[in-house]
Protein backbone atom coordinates (compact mmCIF):
# COMPACT_ATOMS: atom_id res chain seq x y z
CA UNK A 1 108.78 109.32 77.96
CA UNK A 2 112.11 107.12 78.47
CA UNK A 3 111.56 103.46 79.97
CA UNK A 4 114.84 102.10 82.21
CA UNK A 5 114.72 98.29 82.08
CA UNK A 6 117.32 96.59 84.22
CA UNK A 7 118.16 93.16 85.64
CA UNK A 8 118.13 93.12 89.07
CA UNK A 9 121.15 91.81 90.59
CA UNK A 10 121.99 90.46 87.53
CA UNK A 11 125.08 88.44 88.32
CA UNK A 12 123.73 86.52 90.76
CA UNK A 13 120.80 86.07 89.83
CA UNK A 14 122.35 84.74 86.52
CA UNK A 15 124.44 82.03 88.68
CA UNK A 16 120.53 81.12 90.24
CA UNK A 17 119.32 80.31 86.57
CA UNK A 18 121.54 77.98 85.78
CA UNK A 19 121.71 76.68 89.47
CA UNK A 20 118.13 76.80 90.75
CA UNK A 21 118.14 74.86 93.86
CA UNK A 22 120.16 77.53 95.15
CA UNK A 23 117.58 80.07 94.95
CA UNK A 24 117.44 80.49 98.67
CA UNK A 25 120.68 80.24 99.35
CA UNK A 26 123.06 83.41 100.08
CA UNK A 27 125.21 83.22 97.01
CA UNK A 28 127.70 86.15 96.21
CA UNK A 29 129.98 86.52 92.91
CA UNK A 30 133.78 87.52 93.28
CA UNK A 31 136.79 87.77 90.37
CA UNK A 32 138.70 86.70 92.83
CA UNK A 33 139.41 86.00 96.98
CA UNK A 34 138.42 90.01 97.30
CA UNK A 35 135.22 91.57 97.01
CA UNK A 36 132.07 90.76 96.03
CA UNK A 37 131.11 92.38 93.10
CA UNK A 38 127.23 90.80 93.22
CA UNK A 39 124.89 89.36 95.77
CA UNK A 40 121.49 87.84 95.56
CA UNK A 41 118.48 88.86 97.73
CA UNK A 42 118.81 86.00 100.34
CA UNK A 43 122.82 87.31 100.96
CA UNK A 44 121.53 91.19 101.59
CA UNK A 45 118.73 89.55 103.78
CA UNK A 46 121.37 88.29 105.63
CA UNK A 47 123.62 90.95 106.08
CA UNK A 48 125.99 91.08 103.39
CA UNK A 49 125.71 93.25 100.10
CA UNK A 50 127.79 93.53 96.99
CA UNK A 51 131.53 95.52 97.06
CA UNK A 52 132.31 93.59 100.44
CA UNK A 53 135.22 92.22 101.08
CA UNK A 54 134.67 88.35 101.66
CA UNK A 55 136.81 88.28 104.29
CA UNK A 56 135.12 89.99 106.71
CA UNK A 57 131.65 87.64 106.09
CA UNK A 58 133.75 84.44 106.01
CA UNK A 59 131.98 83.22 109.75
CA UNK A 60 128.32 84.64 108.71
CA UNK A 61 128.55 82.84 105.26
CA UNK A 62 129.72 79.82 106.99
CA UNK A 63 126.93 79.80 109.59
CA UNK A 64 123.97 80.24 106.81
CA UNK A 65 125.67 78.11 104.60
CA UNK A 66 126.50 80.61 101.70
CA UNK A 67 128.34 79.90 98.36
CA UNK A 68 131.06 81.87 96.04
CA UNK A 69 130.75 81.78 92.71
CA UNK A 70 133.82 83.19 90.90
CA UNK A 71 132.61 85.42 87.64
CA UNK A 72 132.54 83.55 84.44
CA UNK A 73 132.12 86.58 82.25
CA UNK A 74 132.03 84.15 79.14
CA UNK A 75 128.91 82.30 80.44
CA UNK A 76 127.22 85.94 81.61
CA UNK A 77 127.97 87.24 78.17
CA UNK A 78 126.01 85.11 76.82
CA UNK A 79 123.32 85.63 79.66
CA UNK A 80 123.24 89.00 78.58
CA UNK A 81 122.60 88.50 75.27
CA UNK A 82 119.49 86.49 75.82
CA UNK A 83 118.05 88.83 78.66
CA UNK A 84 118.62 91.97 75.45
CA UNK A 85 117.42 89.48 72.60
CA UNK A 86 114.24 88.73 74.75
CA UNK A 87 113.68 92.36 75.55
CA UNK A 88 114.14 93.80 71.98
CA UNK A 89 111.71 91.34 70.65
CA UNK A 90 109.12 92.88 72.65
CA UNK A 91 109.66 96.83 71.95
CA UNK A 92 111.51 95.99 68.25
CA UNK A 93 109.09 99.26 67.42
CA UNK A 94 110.18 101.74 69.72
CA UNK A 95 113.83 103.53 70.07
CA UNK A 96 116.62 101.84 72.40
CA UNK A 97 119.79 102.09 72.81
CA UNK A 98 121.82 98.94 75.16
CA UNK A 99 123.33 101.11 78.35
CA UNK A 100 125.29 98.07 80.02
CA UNK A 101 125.08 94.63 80.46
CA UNK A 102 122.32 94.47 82.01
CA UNK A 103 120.22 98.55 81.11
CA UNK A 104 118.39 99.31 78.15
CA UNK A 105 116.57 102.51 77.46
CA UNK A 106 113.75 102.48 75.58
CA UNK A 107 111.18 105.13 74.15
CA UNK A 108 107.60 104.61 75.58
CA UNK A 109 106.55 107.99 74.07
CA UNK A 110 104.29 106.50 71.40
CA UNK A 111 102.22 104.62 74.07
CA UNK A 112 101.88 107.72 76.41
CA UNK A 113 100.47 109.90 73.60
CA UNK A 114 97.56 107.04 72.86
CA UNK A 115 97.11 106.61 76.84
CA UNK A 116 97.95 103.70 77.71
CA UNK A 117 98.80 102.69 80.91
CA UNK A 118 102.44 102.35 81.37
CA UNK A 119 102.54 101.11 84.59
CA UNK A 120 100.28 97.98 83.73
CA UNK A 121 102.71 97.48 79.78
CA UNK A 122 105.87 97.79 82.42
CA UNK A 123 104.54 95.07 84.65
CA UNK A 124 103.41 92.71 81.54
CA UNK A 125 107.24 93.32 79.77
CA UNK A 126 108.76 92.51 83.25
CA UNK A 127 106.94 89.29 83.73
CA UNK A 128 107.90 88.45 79.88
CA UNK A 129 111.51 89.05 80.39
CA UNK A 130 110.89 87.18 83.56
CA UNK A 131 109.59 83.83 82.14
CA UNK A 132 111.47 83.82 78.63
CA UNK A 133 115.01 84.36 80.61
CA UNK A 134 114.55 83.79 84.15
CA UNK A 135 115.87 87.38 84.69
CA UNK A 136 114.33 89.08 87.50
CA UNK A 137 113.83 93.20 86.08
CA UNK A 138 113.24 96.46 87.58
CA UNK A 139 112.07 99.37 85.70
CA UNK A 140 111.38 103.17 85.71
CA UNK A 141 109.71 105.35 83.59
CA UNK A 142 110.57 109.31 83.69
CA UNK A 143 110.46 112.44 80.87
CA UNK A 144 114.23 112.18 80.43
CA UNK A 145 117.20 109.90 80.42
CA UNK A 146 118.03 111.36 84.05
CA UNK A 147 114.49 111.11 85.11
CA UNK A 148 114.52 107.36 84.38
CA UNK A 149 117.76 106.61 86.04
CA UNK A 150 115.64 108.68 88.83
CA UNK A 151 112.89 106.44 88.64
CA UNK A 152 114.87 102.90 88.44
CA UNK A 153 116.81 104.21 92.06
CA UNK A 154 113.14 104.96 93.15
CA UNK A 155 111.67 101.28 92.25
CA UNK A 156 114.57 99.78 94.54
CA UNK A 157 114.94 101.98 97.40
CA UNK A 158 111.35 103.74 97.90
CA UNK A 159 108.01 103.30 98.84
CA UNK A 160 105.49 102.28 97.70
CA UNK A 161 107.06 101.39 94.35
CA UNK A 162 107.76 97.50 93.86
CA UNK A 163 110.03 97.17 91.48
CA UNK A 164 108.46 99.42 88.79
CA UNK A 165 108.19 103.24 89.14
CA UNK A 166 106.59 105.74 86.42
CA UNK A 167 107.22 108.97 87.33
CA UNK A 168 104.91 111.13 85.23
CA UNK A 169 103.81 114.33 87.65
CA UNK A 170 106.12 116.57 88.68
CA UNK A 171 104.57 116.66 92.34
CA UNK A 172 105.33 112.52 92.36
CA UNK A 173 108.74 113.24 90.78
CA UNK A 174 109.88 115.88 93.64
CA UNK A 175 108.68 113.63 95.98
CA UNK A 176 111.04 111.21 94.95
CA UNK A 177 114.20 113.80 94.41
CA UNK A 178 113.78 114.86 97.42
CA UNK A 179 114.28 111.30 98.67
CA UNK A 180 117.24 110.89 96.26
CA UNK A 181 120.90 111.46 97.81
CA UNK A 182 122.73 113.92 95.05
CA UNK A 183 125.29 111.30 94.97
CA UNK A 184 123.11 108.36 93.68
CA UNK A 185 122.29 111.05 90.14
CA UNK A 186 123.35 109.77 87.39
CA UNK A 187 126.64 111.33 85.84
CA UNK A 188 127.05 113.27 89.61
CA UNK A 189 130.55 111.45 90.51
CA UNK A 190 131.78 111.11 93.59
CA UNK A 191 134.23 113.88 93.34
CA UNK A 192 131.55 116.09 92.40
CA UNK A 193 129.14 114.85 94.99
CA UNK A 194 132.24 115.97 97.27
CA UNK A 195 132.07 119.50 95.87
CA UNK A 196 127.72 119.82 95.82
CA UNK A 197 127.68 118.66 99.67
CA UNK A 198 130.20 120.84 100.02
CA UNK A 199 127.92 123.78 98.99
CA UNK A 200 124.82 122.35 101.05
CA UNK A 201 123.33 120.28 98.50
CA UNK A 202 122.65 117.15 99.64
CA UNK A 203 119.45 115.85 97.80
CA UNK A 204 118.85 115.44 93.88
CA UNK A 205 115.52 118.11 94.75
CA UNK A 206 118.24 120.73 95.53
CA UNK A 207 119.99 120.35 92.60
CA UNK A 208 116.95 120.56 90.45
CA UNK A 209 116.52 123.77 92.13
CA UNK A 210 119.81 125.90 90.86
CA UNK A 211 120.42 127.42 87.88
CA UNK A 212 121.84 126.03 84.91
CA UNK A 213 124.03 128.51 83.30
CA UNK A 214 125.78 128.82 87.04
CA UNK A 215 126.22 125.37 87.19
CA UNK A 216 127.62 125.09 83.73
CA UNK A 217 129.90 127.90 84.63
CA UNK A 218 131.32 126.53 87.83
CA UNK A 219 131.44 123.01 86.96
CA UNK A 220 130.55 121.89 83.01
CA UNK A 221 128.16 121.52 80.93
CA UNK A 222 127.38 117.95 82.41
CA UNK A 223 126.16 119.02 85.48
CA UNK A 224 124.32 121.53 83.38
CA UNK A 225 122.59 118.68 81.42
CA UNK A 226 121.58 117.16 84.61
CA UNK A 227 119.96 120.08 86.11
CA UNK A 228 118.20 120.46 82.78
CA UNK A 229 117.41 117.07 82.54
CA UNK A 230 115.60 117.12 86.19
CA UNK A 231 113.18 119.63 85.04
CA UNK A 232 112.20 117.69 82.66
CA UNK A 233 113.96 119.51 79.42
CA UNK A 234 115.94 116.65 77.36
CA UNK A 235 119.45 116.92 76.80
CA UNK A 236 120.57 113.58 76.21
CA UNK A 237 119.19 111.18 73.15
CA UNK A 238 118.79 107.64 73.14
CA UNK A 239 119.30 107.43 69.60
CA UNK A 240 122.89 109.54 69.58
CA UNK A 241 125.87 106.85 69.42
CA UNK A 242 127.83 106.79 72.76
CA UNK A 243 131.07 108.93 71.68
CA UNK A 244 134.21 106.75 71.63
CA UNK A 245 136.45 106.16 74.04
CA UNK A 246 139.46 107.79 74.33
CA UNK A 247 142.09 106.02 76.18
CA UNK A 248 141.33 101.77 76.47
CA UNK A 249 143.42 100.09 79.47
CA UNK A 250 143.17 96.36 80.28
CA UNK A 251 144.64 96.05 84.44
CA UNK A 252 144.67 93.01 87.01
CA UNK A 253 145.97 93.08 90.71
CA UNK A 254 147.64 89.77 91.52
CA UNK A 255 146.77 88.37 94.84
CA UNK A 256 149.70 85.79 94.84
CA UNK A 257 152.34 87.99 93.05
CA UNK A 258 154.30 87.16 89.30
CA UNK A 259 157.32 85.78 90.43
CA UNK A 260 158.55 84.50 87.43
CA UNK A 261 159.31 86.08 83.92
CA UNK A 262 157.45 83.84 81.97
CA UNK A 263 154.02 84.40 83.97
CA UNK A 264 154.64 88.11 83.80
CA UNK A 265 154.75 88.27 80.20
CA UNK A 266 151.89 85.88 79.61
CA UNK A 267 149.60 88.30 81.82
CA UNK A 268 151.02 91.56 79.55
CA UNK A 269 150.30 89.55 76.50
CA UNK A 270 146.60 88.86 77.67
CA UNK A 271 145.92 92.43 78.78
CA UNK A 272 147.81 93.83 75.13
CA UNK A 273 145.35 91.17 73.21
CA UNK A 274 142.08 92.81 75.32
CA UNK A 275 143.49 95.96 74.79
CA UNK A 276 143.76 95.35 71.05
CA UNK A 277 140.31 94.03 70.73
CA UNK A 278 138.34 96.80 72.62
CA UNK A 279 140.12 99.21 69.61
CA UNK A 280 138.81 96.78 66.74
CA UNK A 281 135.01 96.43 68.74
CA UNK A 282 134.91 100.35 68.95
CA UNK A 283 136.63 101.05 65.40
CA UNK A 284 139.89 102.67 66.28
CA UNK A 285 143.56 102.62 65.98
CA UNK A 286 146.30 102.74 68.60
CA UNK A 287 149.06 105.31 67.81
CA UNK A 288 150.78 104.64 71.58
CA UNK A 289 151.26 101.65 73.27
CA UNK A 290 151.92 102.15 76.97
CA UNK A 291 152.57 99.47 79.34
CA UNK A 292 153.78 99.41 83.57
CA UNK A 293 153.95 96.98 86.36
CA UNK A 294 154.50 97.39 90.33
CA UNK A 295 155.16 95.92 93.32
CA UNK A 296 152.23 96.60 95.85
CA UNK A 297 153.19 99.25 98.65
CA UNK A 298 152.47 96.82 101.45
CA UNK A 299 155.50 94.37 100.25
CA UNK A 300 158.34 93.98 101.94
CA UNK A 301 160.40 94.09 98.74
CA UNK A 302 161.75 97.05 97.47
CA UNK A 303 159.13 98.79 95.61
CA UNK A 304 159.27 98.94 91.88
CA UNK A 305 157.32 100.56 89.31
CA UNK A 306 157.95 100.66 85.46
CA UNK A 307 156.67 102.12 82.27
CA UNK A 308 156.88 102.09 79.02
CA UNK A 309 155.83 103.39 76.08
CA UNK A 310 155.99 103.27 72.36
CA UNK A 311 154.73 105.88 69.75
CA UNK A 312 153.67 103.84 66.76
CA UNK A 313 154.40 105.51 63.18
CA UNK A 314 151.17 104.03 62.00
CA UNK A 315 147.76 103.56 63.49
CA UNK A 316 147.61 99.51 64.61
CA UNK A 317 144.63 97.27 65.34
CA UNK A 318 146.81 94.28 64.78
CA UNK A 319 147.01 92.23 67.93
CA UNK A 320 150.46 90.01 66.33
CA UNK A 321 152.04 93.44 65.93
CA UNK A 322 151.17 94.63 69.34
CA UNK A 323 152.40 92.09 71.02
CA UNK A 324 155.85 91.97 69.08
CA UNK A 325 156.13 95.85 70.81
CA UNK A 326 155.21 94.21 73.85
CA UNK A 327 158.21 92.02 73.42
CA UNK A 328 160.67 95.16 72.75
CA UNK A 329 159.61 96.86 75.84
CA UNK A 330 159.71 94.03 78.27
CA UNK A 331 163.30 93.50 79.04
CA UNK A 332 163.40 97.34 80.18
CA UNK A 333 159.78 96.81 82.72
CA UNK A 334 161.18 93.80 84.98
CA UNK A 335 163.15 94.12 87.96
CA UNK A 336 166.70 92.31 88.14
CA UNK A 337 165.11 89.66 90.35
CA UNK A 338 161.40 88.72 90.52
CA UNK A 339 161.87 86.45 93.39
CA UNK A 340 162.82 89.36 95.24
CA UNK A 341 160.57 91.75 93.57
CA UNK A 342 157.64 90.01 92.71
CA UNK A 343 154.89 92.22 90.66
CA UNK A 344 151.64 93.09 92.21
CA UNK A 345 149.82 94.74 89.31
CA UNK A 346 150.30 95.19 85.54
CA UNK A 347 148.86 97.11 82.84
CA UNK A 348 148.48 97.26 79.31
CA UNK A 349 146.84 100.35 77.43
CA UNK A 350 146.76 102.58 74.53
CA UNK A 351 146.59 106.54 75.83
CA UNK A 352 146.21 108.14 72.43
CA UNK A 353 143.84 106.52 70.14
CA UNK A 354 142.11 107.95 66.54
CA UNK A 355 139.52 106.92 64.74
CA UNK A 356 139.90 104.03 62.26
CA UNK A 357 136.48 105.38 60.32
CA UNK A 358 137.61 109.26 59.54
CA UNK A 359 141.52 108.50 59.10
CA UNK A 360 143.64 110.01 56.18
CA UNK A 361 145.17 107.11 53.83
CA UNK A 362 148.60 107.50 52.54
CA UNK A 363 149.08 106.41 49.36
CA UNK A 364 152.50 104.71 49.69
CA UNK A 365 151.82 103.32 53.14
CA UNK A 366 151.72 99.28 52.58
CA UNK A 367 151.42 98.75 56.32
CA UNK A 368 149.18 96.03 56.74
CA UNK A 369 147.07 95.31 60.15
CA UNK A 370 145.92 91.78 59.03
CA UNK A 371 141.89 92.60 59.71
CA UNK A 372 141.03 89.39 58.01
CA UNK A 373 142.73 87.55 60.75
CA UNK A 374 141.97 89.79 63.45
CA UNK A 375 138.40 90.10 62.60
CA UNK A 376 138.47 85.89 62.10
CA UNK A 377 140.34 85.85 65.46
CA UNK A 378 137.17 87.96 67.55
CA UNK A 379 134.40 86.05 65.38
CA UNK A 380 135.67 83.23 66.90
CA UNK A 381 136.29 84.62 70.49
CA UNK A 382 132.38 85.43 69.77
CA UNK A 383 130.86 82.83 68.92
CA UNK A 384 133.08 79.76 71.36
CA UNK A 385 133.81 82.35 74.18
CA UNK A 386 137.44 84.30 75.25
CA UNK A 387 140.52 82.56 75.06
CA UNK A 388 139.37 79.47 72.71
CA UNK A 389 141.76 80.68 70.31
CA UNK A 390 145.18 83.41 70.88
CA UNK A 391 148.61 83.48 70.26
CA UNK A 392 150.93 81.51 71.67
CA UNK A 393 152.54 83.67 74.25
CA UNK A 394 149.09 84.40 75.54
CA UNK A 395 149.49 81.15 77.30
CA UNK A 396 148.28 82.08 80.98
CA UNK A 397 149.86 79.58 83.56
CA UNK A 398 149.12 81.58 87.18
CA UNK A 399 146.47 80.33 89.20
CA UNK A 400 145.97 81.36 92.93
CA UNK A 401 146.09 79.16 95.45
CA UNK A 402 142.77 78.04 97.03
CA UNK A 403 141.97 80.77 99.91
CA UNK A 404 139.84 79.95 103.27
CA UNK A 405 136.61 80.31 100.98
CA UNK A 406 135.84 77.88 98.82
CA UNK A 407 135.01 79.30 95.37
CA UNK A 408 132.53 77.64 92.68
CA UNK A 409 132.82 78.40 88.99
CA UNK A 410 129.94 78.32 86.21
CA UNK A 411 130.52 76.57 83.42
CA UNK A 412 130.83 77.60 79.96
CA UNK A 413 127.02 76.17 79.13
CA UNK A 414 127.51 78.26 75.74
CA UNK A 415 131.28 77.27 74.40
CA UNK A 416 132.51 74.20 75.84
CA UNK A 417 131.01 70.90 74.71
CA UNK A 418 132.21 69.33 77.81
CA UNK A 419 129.88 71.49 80.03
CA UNK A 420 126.40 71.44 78.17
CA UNK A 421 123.81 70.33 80.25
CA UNK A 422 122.41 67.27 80.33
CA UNK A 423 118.62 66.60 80.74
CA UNK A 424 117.76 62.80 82.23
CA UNK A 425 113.87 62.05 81.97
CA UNK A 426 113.55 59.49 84.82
């Protein structure tokens, strides 16, 4: 038996911890002046949900008196950390394995073999998290990986289930599939939700009801998995590392446009650095550097769009190095004027990638990626949050202008000395 734990609307509710006099309040979190990428309970109560572009609720948050926070992914980091640290203290026994910021999986096996009641230790770990972080949780219980997911969409969206749902009989479990869009399954896509409606199956019951080696056939041996994993057979493992990526991009849209060169190659630089980090965190090497930038389509300017890219003759992780390529490629990505064709969106990534761990050494290769400074340069990034320390060309300077919302920010409660709270007893 696999236990989902998850924060519920984590993002927001995050914002409420730190701010909790606006518990009642419709609050919704943006990266920017475009959509909403969380919203707390008393925003959906009102209307609006997350993924909704602000614009349209601009009058309704007005009249109810709403707030915008803009995402301070430092300061929910950190968040994170202490909702996973308080959670892993309480099953440091059983198997888990950290899904997302905000999702861990956990084996409850060893408790349903002794009987215990696992909708009664769900409920006691929930309150826990609740009072140790201030991290509201839902949770669901199923056979298999899928079957959780199943039963965590189940504790939101059905009834009776309040926030906790253990599915444990299969007649409870197909009563809940067959409540289940196909689309909401996890690792069922949208392009391959497309292709099941498509073939009149429209509910996750249906899918559980079709035969695997078919499936596999006509579509892969994901969709294979899930079928499997809906009749309860496991496929997937908690305890199997997540394989490694293979392609890392770092991208940002600019609402207000790069009109100069000096912005645009601070906001490459950033994007390279991120880039170069995610390789380091997941033990890899970039052999190609790629790198574009655009106008947006609904400009007046002529469009524009660039790319480059550069094969590297050794595998890099150095972030100094990187962005000295950057600076060979850049003359060839800008337009002739930027006030005329100012960029919309840029990108930095590395499309071919190999593993730093099972490499083959040369023996007169005296290439050197600087890991002591690298690894001294994310320690740091760690421990006093992004962008305390960089190069020197990573110096951002675009800001966008205030739009018709006003937008709050969270501080940095963990990294900035400046911004620690202050207790008065009066």
């Amino acid at each position: 038996m696999i236990c989902l734990l998850d924060g519920t609307r984590f993002y927001a509710e995050s914002c409420i911890t730190y701010k909790p006099a606006l518990r009642n309040t419709p609050l919704l979190v943006t990266t920017g002046q475009g959509i909403s990428i969380a919203a707390n309970r008393a925003s959906t109560n009102i209307g609006i949900s997350k993924f909704t572009p602000i614009w349209e609720e601009i009058d309704r948050l007005r009249v109810h008196k709403g707030i915008v926070y803009k995402a301070n992914f430092n300061t929910f980091s950190h968040h994170s950390d202490r909702f996973m640290t308080a959670l892993e203290k309480h099953i440091q026994d059983a198997r888990s394995m950290r899904y997302s910021v905000d999702e861990v999986f956990y084996d409850v096996s060893h408790l349903y073999r002794i009987n215990v009641d696992l909708n009664e230790h769900v409920q006691a770990l929930r309150k826990a998290i609740y009072k140790e972080t201030g991290v509201p949780t839902g949770a669901g219980v199923g056979k298999t990986l899928t079957l959780a997911k199943v039963a965590s969409w189940a504790a939101k969206n059905c009834q009776p289930y309040q926030g906790q749902c253990v599915l444990i009989s299969e007649k409870e479990t197909d009563t809940v599939l067959k409540q289940m869009p196909v689309g909401k399954l996890w690792n069922i896509g949208r392009q391959l939700n497309k292709h099941l409606t498509q073939e009149g199956i429209l509910t996750a019951y249906q899918l559980k009801q079709c035969d695997t080696k078919t499936y596999h056939k006509r579509y892969s041996i994901n969709v294979a998995n899930v079928i499997s994993e809906l009749n309860g057979i496991a496929c997937l493992d908690i305890s199997v590392e997540r394989e490694k990526k293979k392609q890392i991009w770092s991208t940002a849209s600019y609402r207000d446009r790069l009109h100069h060169r000096d912005d645009l190659f601070a906001e490459l630089a950033h994007h390279c650095a991120e880039v170069m980090r995610k390789i380091r965190d997941q033990k890899s090497e970039m052999k190609t550097l790629s790198v574009f930038v655009c106008t947006s389509k609904y400009d007046r300017c002529p469009p524009f769009y660039r790319r480059g890219e550069l094969t590297l003759e050794n595998g890099l992780t150095d972030t100094s190095f990187a962005l000295q390529q950057l600076r060979a490629l850049f003359d060839d990505l800008i337009p002739n004027n930027l006030a005329k064709q100012p960029i919309y969106k840029v990108g930095v990534g590395a499309p071919s990638l190999i593993d730093a761990e099972v490499k083959q050494f040369e023996l007169f290769n005296r290439f050197d990626n600087k890991d002591t400074l690298n690894n001294t340069l994310d320690q740091l990034s760690d421990r006093f949050g992004k962008g305390v320390i960089g190069f020197a060309c990573q110096q951002r300077s675009y800001h966008e202008r205030q739009g018709e919302i006003e937008m709050l920010e969270l501080e940095n409660y963990y990294t900035d000395i400046k911004d620690i709270v202050v207790v008065k007893c009066v």
